[in-house]
PDB file of N, CA and C in Angstrom:
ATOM      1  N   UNK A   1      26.839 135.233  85.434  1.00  0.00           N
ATOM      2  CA  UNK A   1      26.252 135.889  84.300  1.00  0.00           C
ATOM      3  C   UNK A   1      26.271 134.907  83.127  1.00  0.00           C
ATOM      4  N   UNK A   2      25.256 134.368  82.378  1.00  0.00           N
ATOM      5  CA  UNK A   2      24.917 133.638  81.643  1.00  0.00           C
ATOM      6  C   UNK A   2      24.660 134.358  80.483  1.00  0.00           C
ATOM      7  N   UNK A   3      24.568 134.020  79.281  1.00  0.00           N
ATOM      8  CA  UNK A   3      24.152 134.180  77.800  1.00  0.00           C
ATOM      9  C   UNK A   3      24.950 135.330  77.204  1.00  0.00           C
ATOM     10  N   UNK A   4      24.746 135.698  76.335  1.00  0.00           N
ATOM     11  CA  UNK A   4      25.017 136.140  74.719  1.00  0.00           C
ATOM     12  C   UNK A   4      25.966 137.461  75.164  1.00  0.00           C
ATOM     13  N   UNK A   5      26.919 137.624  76.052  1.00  0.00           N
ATOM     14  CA  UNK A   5      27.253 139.472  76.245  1.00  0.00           C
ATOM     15  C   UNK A   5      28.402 139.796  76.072  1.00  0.00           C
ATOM     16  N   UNK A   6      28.613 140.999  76.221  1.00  0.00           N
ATOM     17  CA  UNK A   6      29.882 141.072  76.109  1.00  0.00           C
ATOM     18  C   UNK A   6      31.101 141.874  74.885  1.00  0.00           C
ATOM     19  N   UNK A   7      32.059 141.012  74.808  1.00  0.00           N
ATOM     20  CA  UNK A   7      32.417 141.191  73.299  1.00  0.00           C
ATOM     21  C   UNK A   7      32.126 139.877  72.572  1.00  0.00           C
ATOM     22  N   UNK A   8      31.426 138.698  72.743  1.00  0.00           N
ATOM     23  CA  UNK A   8      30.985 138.577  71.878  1.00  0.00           C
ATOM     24  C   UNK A   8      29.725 138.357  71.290  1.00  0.00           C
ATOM     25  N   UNK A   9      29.025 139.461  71.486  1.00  0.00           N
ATOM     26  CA  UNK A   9      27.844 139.722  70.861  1.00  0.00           C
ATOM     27  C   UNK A   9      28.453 140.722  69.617  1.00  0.00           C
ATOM     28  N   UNK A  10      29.824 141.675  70.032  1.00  0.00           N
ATOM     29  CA  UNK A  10      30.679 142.580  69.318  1.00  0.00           C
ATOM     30  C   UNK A  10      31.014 141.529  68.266  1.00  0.00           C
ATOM     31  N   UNK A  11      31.816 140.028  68.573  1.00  0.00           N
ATOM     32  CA  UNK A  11      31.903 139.432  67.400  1.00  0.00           C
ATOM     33  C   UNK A  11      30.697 139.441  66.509  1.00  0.00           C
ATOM     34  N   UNK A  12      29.823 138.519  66.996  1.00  0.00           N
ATOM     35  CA  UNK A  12      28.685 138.492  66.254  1.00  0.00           C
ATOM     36  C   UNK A  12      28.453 139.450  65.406  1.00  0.00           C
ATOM     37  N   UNK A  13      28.168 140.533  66.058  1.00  0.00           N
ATOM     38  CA  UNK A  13      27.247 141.607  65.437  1.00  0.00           C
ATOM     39  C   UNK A  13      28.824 142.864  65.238  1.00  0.00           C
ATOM     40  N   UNK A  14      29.331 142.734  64.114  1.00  0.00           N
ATOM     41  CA  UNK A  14      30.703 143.535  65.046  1.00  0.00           C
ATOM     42  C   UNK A  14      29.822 145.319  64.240  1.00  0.00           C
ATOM     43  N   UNK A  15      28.634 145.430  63.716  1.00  0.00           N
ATOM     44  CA  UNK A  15      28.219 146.623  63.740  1.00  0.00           C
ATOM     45  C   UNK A  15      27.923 147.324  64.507  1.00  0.00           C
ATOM     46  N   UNK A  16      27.615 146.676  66.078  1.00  0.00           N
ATOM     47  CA  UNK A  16      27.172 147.208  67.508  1.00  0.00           C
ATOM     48  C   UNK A  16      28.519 147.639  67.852  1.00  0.00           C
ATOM     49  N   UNK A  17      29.757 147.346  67.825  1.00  0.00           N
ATOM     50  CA  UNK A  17      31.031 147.963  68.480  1.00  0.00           C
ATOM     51  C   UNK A  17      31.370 148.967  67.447  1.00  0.00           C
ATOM     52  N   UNK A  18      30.955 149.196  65.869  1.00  0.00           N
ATOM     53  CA  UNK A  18      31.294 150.076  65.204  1.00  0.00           C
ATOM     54  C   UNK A  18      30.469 150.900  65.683  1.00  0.00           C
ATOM     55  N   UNK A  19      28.757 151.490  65.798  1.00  0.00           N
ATOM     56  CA  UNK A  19      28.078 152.196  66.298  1.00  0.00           C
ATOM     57  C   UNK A  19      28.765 153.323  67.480  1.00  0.00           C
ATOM     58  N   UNK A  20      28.866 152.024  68.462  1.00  0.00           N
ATOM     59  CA  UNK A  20      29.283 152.642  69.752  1.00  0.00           C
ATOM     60  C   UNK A  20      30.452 152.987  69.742  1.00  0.00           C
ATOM     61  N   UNK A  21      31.780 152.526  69.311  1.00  0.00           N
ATOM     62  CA  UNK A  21      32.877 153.242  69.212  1.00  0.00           C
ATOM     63  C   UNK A  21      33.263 154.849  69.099  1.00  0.00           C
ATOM     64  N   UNK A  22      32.292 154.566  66.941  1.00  0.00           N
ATOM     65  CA  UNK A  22      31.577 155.928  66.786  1.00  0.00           C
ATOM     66  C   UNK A  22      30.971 156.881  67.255  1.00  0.00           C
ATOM     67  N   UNK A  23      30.154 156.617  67.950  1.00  0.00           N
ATOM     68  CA  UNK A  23      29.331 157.940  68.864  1.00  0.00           C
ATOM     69  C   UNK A  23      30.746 158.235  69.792  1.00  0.00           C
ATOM     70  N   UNK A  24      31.480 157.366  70.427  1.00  0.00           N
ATOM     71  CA  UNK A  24      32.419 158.140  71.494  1.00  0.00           C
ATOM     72  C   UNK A  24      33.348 158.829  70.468  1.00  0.00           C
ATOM     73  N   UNK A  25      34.133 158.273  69.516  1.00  0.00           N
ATOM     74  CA  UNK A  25      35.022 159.219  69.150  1.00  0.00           C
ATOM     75  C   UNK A  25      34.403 160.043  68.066  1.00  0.00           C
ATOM     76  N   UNK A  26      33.251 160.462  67.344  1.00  0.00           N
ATOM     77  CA  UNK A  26      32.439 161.424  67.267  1.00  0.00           C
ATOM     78  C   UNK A  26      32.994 162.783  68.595  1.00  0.00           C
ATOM     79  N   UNK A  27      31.705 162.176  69.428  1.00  0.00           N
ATOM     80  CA  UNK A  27      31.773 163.506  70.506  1.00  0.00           C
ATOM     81  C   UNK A  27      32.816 163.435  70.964  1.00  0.00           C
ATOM     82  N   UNK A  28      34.449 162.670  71.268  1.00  0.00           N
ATOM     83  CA  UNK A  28      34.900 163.258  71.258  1.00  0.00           C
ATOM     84  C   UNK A  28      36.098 164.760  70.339  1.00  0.00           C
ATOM     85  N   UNK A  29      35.834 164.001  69.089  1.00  0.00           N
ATOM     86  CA  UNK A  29      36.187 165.207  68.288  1.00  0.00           C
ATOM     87  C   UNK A  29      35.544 166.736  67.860  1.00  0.00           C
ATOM     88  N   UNK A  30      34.263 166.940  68.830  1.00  0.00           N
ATOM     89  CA  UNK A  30      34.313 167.945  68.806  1.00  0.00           C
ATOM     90  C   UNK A  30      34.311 169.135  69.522  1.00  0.00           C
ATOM     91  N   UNK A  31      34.313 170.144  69.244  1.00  0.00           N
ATOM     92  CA  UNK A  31      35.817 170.928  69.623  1.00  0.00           C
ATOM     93  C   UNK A  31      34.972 171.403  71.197  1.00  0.00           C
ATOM     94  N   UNK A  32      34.023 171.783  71.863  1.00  0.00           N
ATOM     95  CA  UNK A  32      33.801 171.873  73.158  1.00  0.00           C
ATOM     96  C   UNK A  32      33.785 170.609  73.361  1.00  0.00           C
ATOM     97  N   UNK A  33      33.726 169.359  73.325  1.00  0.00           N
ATOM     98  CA  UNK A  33      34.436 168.295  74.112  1.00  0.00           C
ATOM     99  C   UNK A  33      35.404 168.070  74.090  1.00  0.00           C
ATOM    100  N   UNK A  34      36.419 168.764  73.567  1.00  0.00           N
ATOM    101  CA  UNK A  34      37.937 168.301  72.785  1.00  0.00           C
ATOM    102  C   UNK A  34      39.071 169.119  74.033  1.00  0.00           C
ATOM    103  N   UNK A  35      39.140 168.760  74.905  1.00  0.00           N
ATOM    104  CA  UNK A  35      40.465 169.674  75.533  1.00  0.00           C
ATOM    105  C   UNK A  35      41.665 169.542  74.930  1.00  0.00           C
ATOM    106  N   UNK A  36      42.545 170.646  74.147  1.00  0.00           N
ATOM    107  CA  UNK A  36      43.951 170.066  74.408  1.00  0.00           C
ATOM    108  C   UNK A  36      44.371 168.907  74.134  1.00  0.00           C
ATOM    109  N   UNK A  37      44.346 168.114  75.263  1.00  0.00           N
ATOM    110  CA  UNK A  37      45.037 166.811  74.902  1.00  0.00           C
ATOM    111  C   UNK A  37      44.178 166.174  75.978  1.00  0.00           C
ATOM    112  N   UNK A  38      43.232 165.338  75.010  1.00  0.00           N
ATOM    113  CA  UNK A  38      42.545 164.062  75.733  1.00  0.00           C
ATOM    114  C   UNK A  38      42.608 162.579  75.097  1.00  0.00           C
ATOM    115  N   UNK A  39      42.352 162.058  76.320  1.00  0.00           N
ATOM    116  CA  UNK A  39      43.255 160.695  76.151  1.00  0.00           C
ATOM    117  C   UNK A  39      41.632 159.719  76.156  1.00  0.00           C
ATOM    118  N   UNK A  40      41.548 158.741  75.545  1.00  0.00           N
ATOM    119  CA  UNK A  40      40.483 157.976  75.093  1.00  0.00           C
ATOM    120  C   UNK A  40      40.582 157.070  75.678  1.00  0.00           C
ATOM    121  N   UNK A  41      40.020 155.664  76.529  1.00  0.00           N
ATOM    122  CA  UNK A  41      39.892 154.691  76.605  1.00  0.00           C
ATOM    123  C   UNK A  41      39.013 153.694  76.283  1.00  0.00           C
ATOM    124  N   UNK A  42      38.773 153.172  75.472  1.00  0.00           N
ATOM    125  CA  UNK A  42      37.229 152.420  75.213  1.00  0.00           C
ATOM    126  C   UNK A  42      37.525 150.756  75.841  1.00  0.00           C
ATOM    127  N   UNK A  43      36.774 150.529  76.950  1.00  0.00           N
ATOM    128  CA  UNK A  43      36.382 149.025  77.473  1.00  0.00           C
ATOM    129  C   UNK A  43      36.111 147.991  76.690  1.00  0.00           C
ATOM    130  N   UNK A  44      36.488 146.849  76.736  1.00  0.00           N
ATOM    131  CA  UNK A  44      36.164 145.906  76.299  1.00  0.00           C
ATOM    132  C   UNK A  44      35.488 144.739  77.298  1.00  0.00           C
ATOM    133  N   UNK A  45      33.814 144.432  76.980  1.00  0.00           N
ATOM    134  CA  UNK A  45      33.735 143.620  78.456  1.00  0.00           C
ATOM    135  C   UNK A  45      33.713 142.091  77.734  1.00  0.00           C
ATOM    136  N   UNK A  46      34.244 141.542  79.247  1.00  0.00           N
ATOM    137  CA  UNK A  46      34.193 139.945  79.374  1.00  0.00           C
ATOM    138  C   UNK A  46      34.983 139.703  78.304  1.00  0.00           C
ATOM    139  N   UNK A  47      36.359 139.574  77.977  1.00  0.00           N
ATOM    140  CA  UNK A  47      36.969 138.718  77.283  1.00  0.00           C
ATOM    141  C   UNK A  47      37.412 138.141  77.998  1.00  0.00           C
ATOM    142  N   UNK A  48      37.386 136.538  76.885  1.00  0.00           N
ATOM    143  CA  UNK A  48      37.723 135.184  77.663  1.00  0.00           C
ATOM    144  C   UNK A  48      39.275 135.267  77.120  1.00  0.00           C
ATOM    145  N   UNK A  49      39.678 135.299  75.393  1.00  0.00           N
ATOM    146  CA  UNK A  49      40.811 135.287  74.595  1.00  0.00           C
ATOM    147  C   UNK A  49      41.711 136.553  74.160  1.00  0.00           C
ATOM    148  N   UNK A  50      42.490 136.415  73.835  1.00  0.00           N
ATOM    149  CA  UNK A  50      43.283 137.452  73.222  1.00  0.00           C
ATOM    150  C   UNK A  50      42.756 137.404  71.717  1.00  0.00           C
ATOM    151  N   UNK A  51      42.257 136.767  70.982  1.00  0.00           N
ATOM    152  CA  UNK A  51      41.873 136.286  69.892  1.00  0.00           C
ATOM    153  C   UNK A  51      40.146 137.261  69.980  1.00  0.00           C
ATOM    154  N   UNK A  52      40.017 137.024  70.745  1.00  0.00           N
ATOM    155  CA  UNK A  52      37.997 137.112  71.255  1.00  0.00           C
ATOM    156  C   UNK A  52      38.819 139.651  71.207  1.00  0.00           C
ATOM    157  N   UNK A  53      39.240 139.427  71.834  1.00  0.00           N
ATOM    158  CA  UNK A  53      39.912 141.392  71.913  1.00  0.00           C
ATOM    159  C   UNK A  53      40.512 141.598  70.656  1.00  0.00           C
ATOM    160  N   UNK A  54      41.493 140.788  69.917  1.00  0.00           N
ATOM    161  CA  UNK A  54      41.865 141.316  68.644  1.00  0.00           C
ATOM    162  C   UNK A  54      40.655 141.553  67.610  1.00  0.00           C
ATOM    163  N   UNK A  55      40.107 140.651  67.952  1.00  0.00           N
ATOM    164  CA  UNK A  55      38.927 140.852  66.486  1.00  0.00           C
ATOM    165  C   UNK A  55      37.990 142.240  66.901  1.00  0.00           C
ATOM    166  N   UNK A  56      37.688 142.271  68.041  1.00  0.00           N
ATOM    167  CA  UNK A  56      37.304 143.544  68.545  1.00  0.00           C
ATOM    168  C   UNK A  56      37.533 145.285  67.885  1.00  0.00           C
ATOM    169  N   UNK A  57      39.104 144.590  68.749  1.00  0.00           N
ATOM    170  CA  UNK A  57      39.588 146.049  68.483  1.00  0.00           C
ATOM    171  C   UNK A  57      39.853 146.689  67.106  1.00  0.00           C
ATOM    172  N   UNK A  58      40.262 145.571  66.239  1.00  0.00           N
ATOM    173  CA  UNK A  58      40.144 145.900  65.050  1.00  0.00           C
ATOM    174  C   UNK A  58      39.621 146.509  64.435  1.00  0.00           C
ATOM    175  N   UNK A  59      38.151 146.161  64.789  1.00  0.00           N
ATOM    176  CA  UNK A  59      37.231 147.041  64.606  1.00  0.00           C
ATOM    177  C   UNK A  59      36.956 148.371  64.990  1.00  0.00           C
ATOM    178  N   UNK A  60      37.339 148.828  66.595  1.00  0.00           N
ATOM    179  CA  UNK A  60      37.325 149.832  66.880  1.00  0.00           C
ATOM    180  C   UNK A  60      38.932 150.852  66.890  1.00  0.00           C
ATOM    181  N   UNK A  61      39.682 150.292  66.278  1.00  0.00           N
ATOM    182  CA  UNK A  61      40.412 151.070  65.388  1.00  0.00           C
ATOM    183  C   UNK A  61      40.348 151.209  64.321  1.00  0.00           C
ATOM    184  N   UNK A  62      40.133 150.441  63.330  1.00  0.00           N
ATOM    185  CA  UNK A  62      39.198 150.634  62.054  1.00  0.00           C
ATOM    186  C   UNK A  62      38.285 151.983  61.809  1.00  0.00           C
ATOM    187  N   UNK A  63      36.942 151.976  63.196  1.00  0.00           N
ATOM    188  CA  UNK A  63      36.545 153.039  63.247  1.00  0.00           C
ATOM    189  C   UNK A  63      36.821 154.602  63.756  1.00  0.00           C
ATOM    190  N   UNK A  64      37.974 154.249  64.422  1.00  0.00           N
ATOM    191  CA  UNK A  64      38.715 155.633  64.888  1.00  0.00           C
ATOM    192  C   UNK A  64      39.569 156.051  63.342  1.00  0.00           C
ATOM    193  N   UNK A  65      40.306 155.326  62.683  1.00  0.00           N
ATOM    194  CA  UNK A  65      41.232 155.934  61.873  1.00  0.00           C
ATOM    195  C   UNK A  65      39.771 156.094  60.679  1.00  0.00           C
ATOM    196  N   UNK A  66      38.684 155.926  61.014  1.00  0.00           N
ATOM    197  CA  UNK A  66      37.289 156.607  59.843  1.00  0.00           C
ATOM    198  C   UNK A  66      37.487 157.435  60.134  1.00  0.00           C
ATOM    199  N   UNK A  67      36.853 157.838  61.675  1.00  0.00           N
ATOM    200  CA  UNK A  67      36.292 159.452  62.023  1.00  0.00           C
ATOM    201  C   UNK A  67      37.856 160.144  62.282  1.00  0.00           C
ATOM    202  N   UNK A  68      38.554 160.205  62.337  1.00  0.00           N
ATOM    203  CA  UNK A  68      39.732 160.804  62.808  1.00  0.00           C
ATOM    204  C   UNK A  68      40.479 161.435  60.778  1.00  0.00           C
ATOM    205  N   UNK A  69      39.815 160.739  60.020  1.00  0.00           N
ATOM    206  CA  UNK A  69      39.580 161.102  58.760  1.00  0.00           C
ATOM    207  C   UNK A  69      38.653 161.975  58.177  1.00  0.00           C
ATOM    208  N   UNK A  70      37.745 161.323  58.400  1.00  0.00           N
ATOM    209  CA  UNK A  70      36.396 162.489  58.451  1.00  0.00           C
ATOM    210  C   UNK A  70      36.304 163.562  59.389  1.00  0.00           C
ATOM    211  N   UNK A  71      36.825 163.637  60.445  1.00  0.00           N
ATOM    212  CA  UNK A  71      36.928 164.941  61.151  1.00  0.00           C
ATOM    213  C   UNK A  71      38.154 165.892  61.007  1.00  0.00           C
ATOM    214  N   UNK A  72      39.216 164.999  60.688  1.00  0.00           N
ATOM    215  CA  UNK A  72      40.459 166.101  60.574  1.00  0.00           C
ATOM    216  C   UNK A  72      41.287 166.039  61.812  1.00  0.00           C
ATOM    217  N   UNK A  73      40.553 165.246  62.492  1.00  0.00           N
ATOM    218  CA  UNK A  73      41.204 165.489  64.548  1.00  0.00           C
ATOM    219  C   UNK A  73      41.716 164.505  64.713  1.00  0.00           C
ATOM    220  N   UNK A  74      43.090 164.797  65.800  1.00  0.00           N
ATOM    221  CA  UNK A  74      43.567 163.426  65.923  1.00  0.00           C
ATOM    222  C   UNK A  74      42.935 163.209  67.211  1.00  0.00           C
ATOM    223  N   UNK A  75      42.802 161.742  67.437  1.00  0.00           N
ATOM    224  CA  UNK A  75      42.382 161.461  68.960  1.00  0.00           C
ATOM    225  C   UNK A  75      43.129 160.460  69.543  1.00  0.00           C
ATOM    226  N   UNK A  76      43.956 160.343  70.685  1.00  0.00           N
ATOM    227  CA  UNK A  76      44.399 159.547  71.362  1.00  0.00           C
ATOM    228  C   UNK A  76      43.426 158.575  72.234  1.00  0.00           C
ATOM    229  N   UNK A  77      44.059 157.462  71.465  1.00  0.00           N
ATOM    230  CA  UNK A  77      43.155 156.094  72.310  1.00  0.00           C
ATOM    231  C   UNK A  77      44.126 155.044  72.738  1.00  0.00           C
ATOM    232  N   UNK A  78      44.057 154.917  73.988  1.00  0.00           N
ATOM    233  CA  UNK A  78      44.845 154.076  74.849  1.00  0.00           C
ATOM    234  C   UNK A  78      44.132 152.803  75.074  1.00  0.00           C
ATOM    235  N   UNK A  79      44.873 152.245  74.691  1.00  0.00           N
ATOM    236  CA  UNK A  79      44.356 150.265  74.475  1.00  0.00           C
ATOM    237  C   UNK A  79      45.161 149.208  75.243  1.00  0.00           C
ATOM    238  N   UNK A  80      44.932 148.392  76.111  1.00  0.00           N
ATOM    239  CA  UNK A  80      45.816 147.292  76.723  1.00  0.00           C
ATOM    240  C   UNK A  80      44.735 146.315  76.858  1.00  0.00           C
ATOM    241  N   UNK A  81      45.850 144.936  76.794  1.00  0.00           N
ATOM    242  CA  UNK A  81      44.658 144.040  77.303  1.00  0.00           C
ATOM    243  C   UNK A  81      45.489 143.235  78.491  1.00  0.00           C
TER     244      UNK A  81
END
């Protein structure tokens, strides 16, 4: 697999991993998608670095502690690299 993909097109453009983050923890905060206790995972593809995932995720915790503000809901998101 050759050219531009991945997470870092997420560097590049890190508004495409805010978007998409958003729409998942959106729907999942609301309340017919919301069981109880659900557990989140969001993928990260093709990292080469630990450096190349921190800058990432940053971002997509950044955007969880938005909507998890703006909605009032907490959401569990499980992260490893």
């Amino acid at each position: 697999m050759l050219g531009f993909r991945g997470c870092r097109l997420a560097i590049a453009y890190p508004e495409i991993a805010e978007m998409q983050s958003r729409a998942i923890f959106e729907a999942a905060s609301r309340p017919k998608n919301a069981p109880a206790r659900r557990s989140l995972e969001v993928m990260v593809p093709l990292i080469a670095t630990k450096a190349e995932f921190d800058l990432v995720k940053a971002r997509i915790d950044a955007t969880a502690q938005s909507v998890m503000k703006e909605t009032g809901k907490k959401l569990a998101i499980r992260s490893a690299l």
